[in-house]
C-alpha atoms as a PDB file:
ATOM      1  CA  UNK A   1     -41.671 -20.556  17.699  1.00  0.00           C
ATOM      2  CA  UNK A   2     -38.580 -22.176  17.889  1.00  0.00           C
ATOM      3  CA  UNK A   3     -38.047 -21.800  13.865  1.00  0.00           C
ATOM      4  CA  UNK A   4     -38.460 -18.500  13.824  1.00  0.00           C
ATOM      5  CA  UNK A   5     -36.350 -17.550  17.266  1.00  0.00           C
ATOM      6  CA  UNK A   6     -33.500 -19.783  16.838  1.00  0.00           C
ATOM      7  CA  UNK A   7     -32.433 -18.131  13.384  1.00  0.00           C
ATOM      8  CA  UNK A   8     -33.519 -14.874  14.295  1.00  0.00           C
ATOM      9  CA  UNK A   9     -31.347 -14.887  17.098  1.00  0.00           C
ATOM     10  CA  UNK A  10     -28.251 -16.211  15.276  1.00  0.00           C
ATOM     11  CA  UNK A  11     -28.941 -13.850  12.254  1.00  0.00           C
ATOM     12  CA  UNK A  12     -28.963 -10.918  14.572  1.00  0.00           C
ATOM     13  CA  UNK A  13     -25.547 -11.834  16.084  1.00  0.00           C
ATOM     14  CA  UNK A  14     -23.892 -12.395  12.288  1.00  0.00           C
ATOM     15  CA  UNK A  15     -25.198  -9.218  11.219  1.00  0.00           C
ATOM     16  CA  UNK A  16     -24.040  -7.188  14.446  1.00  0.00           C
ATOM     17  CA  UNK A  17     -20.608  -9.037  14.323  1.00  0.00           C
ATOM     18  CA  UNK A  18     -20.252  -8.534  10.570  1.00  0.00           C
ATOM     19  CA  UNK A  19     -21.833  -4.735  10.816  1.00  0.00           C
ATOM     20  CA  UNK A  20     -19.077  -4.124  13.698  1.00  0.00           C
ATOM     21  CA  UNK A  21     -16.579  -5.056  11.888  1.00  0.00           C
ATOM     22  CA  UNK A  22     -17.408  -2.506   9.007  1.00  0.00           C
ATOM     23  CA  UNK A  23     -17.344   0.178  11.243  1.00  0.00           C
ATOM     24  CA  UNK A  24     -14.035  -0.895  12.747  1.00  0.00           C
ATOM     25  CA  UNK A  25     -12.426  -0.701   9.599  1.00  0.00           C
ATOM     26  CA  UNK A  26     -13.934   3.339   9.091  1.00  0.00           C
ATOM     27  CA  UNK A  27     -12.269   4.017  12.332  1.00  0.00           C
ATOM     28  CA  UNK A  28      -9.363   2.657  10.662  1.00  0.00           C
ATOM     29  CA  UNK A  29      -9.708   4.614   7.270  1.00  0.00           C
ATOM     30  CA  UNK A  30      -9.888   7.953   9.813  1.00  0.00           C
ATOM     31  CA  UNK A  31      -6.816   6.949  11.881  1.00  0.00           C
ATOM     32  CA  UNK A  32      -4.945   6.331   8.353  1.00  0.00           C
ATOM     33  CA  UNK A  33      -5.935   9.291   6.472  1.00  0.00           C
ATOM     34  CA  UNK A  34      -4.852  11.601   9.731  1.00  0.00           C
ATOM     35  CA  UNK A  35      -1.835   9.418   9.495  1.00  0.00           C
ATOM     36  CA  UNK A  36      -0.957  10.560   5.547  1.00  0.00           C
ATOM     37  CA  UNK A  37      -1.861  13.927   6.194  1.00  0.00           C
ATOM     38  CA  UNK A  38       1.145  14.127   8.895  1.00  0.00           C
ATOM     39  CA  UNK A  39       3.284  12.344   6.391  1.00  0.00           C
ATOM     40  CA  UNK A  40       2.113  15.049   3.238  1.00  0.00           C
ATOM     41  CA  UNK A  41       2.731  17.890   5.821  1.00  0.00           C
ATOM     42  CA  UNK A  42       6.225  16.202   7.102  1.00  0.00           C
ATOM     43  CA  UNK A  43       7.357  15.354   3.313  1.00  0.00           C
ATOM     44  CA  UNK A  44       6.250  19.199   2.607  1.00  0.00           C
ATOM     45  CA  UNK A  45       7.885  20.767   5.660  1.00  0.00           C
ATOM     46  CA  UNK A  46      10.759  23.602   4.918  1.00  0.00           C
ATOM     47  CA  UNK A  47      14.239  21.784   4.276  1.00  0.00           C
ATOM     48  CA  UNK A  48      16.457  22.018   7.147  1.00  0.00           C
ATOM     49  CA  UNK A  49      20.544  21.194   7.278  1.00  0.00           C
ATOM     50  CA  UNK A  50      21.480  17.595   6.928  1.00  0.00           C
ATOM     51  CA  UNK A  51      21.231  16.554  10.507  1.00  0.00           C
ATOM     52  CA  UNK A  52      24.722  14.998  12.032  1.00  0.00           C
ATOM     53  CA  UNK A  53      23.132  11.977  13.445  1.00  0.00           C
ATOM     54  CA  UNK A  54      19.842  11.239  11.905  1.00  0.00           C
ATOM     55  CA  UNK A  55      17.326   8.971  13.644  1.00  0.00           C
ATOM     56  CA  UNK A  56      15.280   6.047  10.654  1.00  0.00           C
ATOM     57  CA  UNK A  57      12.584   6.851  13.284  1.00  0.00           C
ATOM     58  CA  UNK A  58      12.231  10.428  14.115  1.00  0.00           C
ATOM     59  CA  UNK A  59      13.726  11.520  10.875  1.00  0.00           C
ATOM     60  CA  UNK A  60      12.213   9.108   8.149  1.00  0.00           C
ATOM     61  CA  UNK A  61      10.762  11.746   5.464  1.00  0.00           C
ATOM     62  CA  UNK A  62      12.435  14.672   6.812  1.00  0.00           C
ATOM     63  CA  UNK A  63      13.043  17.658   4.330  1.00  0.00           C
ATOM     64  CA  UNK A  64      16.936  18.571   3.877  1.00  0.00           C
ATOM     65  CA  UNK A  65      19.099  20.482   2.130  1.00  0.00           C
ATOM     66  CA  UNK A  66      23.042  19.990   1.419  1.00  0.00           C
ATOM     67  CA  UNK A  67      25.461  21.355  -0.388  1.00  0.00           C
ATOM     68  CA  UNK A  68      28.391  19.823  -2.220  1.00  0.00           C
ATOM     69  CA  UNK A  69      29.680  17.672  -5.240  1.00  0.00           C
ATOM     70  CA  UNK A  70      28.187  14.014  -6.499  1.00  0.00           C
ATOM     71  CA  UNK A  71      31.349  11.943  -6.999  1.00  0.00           C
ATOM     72  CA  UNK A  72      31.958   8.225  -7.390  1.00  0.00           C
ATOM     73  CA  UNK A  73      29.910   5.763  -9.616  1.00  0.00           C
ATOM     74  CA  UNK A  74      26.488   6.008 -10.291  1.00  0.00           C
ATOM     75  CA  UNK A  75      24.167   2.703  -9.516  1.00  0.00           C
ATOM     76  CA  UNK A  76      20.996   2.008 -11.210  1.00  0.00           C
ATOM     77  CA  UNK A  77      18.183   0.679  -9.638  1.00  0.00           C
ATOM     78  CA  UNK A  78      15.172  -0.707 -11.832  1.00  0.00           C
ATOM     79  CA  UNK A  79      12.046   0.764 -11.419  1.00  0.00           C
ATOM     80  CA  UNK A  80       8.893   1.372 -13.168  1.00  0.00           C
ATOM     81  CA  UNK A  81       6.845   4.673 -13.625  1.00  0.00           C
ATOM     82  CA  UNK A  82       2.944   4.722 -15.144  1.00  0.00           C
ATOM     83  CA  UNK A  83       2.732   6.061 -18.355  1.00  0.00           C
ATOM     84  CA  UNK A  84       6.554   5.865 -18.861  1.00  0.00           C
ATOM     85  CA  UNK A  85       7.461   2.217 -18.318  1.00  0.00           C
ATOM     86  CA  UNK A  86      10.813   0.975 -17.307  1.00  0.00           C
ATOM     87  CA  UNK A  87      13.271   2.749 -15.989  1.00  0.00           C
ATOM     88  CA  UNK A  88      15.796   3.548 -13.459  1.00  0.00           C
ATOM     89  CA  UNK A  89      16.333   5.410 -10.325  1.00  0.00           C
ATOM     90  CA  UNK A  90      19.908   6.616  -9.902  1.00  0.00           C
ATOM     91  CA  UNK A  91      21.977   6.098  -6.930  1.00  0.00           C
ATOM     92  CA  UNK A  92      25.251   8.508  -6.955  1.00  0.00           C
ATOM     93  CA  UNK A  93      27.364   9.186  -3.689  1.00  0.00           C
ATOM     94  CA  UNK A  94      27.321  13.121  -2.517  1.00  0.00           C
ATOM     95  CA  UNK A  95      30.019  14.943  -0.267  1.00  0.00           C
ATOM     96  CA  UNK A  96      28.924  17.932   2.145  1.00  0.00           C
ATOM     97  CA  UNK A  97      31.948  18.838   3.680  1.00  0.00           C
ATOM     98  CA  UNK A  98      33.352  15.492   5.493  1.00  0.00           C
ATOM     99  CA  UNK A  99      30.057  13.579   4.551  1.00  0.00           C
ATOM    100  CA  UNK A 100      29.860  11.457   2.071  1.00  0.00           C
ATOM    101  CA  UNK A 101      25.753   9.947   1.757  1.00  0.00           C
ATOM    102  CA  UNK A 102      23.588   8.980  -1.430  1.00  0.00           C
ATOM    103  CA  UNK A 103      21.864  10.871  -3.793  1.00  0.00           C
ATOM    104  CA  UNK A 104      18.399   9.327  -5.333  1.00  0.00           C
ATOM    105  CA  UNK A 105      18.524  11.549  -8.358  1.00  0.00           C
ATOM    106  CA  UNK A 106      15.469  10.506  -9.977  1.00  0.00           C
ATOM    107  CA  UNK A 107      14.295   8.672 -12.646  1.00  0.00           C
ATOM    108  CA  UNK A 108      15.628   8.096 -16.199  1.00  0.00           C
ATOM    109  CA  UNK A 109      14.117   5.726 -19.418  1.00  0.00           C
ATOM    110  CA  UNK A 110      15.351   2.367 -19.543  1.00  0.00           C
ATOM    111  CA  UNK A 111      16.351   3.140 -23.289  1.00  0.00           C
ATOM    112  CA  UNK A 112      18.188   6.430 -22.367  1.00  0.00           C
ATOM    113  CA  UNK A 113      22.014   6.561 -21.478  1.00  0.00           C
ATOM    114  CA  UNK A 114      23.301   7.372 -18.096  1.00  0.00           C
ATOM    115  CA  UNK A 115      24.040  10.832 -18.105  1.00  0.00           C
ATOM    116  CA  UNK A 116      27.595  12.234 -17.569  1.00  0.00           C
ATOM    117  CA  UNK A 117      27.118  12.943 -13.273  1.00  0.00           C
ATOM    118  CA  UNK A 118      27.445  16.991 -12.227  1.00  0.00           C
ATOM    119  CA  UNK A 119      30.653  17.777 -10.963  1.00  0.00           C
ATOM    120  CA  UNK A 120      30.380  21.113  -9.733  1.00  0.00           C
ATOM    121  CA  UNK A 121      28.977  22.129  -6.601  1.00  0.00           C
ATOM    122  CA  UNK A 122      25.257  22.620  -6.416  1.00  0.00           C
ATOM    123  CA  UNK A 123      22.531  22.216  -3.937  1.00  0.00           C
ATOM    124  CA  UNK A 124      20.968  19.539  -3.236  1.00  0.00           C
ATOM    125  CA  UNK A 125      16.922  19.146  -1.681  1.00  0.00           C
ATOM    126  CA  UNK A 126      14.989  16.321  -1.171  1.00  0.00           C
ATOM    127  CA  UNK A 127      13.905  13.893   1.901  1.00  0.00           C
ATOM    128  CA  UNK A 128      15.602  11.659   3.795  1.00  0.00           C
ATOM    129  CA  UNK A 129      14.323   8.212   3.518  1.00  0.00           C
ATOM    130  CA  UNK A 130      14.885   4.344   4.631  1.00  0.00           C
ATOM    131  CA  UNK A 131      13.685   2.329   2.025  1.00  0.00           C
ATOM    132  CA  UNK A 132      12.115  -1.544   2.910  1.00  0.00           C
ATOM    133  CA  UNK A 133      11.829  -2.651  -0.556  1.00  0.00           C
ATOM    134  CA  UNK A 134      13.735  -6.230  -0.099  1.00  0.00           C
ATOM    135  CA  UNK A 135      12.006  -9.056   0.182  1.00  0.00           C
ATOM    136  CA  UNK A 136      13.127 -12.879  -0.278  1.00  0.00           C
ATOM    137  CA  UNK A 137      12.094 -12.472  -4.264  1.00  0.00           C
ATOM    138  CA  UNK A 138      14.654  -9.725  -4.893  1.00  0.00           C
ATOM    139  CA  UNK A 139      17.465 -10.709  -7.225  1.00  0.00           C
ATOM    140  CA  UNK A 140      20.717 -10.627  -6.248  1.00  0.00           C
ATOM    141  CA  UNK A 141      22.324  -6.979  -7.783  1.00  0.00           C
ATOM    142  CA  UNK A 142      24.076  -7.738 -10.988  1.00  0.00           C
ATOM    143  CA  UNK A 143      27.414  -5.579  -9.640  1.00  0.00           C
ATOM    144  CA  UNK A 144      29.319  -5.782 -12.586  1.00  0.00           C
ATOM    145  CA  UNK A 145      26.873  -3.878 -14.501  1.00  0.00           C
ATOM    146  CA  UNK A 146      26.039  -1.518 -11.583  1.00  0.00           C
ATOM    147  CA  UNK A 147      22.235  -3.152 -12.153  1.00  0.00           C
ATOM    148  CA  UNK A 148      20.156  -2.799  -8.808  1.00  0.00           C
ATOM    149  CA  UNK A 149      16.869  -4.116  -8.483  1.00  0.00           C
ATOM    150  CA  UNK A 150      15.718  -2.751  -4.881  1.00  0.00           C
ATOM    151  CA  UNK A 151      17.074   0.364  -2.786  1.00  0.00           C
ATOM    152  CA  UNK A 152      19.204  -1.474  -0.343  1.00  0.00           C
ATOM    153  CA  UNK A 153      20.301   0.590   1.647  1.00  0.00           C
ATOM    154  CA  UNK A 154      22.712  -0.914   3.464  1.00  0.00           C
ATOM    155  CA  UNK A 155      24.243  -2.545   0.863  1.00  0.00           C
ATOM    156  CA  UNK A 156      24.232   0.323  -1.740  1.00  0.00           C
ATOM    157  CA  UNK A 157      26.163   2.138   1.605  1.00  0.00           C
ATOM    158  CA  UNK A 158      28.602  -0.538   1.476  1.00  0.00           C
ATOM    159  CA  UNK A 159      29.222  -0.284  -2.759  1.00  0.00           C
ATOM    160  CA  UNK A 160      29.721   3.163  -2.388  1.00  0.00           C
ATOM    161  CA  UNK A 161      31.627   3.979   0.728  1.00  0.00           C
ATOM    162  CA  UNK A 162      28.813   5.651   2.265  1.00  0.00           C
ATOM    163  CA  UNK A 163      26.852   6.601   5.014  1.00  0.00           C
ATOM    164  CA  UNK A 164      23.701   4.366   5.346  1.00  0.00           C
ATOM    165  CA  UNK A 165      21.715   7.363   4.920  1.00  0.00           C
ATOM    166  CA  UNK A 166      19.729   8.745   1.532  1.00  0.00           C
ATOM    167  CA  UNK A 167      18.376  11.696   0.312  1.00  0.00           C
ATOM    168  CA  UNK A 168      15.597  11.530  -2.442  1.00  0.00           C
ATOM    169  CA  UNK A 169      15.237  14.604  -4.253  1.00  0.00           C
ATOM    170  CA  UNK A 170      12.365  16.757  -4.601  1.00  0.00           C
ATOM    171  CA  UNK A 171      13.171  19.657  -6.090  1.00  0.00           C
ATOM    172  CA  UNK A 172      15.412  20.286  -9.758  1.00  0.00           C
ATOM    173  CA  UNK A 173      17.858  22.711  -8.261  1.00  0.00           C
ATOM    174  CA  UNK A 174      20.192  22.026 -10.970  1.00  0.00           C
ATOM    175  CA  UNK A 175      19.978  20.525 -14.607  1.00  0.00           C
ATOM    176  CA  UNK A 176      20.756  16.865 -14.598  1.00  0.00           C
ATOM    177  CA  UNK A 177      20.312  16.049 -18.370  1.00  0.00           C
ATOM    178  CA  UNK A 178      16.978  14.509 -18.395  1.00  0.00           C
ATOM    179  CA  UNK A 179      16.914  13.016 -15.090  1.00  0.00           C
ATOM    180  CA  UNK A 180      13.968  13.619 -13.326  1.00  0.00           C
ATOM    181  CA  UNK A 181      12.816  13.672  -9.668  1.00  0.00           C
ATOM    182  CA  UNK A 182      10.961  11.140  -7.858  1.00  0.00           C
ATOM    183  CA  UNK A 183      10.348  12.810  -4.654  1.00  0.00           C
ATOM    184  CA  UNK A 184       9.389  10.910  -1.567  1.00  0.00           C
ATOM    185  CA  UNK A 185       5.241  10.969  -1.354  1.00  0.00           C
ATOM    186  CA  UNK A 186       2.566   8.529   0.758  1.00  0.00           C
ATOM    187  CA  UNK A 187       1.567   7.749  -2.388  1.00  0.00           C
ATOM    188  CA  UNK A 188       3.147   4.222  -1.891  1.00  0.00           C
ATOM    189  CA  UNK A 189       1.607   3.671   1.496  1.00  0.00           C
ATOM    190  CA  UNK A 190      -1.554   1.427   0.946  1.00  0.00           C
ATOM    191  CA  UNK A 191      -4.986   2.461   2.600  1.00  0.00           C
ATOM    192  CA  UNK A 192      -7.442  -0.022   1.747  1.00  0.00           C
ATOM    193  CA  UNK A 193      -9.728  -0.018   4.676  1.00  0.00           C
ATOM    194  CA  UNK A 194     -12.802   1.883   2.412  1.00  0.00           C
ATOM    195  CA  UNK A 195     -12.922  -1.466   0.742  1.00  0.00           C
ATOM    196  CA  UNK A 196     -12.588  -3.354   3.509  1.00  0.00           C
ATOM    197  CA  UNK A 197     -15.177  -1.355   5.353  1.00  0.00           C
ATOM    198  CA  UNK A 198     -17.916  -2.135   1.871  1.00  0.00           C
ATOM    199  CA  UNK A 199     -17.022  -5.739   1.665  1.00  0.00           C
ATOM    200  CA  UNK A 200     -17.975  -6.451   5.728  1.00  0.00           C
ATOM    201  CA  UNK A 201     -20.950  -4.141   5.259  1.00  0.00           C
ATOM    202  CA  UNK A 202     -22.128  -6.078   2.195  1.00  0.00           C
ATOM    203  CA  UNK A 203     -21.595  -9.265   3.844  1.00  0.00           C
ATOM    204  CA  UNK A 204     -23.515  -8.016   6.847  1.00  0.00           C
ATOM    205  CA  UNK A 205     -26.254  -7.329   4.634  1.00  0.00           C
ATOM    206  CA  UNK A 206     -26.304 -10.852   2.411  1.00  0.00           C
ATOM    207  CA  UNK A 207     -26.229 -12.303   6.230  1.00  0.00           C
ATOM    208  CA  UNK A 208     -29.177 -10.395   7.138  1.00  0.00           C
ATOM    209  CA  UNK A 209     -30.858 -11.369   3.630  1.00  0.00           C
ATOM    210  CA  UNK A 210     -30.514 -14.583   4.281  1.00  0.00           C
ATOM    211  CA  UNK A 211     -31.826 -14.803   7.785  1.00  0.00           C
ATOM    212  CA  UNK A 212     -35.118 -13.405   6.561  1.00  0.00           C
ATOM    213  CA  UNK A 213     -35.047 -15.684   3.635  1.00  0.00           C
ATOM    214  CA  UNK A 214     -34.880 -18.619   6.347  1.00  0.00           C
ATOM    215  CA  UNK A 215     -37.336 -17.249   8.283  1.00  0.00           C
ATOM    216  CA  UNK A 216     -40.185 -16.891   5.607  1.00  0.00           C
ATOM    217  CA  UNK A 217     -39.759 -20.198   4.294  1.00  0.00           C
ATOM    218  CA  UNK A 218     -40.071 -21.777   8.429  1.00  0.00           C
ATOM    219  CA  UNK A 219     -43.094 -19.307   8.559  1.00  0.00           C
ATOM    220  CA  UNK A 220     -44.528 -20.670   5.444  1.00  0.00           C
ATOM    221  CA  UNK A 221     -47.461 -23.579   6.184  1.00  0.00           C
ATOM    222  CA  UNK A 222     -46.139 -26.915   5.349  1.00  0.00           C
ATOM    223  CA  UNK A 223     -47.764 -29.687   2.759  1.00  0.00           C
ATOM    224  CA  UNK A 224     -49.873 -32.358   4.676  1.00  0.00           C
ATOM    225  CA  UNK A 225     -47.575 -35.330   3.229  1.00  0.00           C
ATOM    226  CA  UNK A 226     -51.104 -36.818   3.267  1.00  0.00           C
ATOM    227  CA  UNK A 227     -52.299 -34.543   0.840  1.00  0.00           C
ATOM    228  CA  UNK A 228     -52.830 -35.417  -2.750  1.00  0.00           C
ATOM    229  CA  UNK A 229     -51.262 -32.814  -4.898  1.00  0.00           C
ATOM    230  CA  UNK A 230     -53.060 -33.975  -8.379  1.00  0.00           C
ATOM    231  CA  UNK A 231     -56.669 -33.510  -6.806  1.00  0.00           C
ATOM    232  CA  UNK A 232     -55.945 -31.703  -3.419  1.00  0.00           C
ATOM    233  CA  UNK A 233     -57.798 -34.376  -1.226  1.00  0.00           C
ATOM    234  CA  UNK A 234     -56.164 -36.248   1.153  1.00  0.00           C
ATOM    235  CA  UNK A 235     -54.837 -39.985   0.530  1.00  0.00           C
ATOM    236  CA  UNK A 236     -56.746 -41.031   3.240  1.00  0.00           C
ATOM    237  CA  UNK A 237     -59.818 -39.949   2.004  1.00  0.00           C
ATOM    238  CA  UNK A 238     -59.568 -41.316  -1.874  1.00  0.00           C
ATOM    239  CA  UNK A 239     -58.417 -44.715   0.069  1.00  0.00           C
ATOM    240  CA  UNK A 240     -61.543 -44.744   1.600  1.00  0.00           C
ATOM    241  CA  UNK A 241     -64.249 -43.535  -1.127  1.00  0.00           C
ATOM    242  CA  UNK A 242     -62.780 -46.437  -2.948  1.00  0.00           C
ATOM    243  CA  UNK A 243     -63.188 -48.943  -0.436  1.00  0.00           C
END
């Protein structure tokens, strides 16, 4: 009894742990997908003034409209885009009346020039967004060449004589000679708990395999090590009829 109960026991326990675990990770995958749907709706939300003192917080993906000039240099930061390789996003500085923020203008080819920047007034929309791209691989900004290779945006604040505060556009509300939009999505934001979810599941279920593997071969009848496998008489036995 005791090689049947033993792994039964500790089979049942792997495969409840292991099954739990699978189903934590769908609560997950429903807590993150209501999350992204408030982000879509926020990102999608009518565009409301610039706001005077914006909160990262409270007002990370908030829709906005401004209007003014672009002025200043433009920065490039390197980027890539599927199914049109390398490029950059451009970083230009933007006054609204006594404001002076950043402008992410969009995206243009790696093998394209940097377009002459708009100097007449025009209006701007797109979401305001704190970036967290850098990370202790990110190489140091080649500044003489205006050559960025994460949105910092402290630091791109601080090149520019800006606020610390961005606006990505969304929308082409004027023409910016090839440059186009890389509006602010969830895209980016990773949900991986459906795979998560299948890999505990599936090892709940090897785990339960396996148990009942163990269990059929400790229910199987042993060999009598006395037993002579070439004639199936005992060794005993042939000792004896010899004798």
């Amino acid at each position: 009894m005791r090689r049947i109960l033993l792994p039964l026991i500790f089979g049942l326990l792997g495969t409840a742990v292991l099954a739990s675990l699978g189903v934590w990770q769908l609560q997950r995958l429903a807590w993150k997908e209501s999350v992204l749907s408030e982000i879509e709706a926020a990102i999608g939300a009518d565009p409301v003034p610039l706001p005077d003192i914006p909160d990262p917080e409270r007002d990370r993906y908030l829709p906005v409209w401004a209007t003014g000039h672009m002025t200043g240099p433009t920065l490039r930061v390197l980027v890539s885009q599927k199914e049109k390789g390398a490029g950059y996003r451009l970083i230009t500085p933007f006054e609204s009346g006594d404001r002076r923020v950043l402008i992410d203008r969009g995206f243009l080819p790696v093998d394209r020039p940097v377009p002459e920047t708009p100097t007449r007034e025009v209006t701007v929309i797109g979401n305001l967004l704190w970036p967290d791209e850098v990370d202790g691989y990110t190489p140091e900004p080649d500044r003489d060449q205006g050559l960025w290779f994460a949105r910092d945006l402290p630091a791109l604040a601080a090149e520019l004589g800006t606020e610390p505060l961005l606006i990505v556009l969304r929308d082409e509300t004027f023409d910016d000679a090839g440059v186009s939009p890389l509006p602010v999505s969830s895209a980016g934001i990773p949900n991986d708990h459906l795979g998560y979810a299948v890999q505990w599941f599936g090892m709940a279920l090897i785990w339960l395999v396996m148990t009942g593997i163990l269990i059929y071969r400790n229910l199987r009848p042993r060999d009598d090590p006395r037993e002579d496998p070439r004639k199936g008489t005992s060794a005993g036995a042939k000792k004896g009829e010899t004798t």
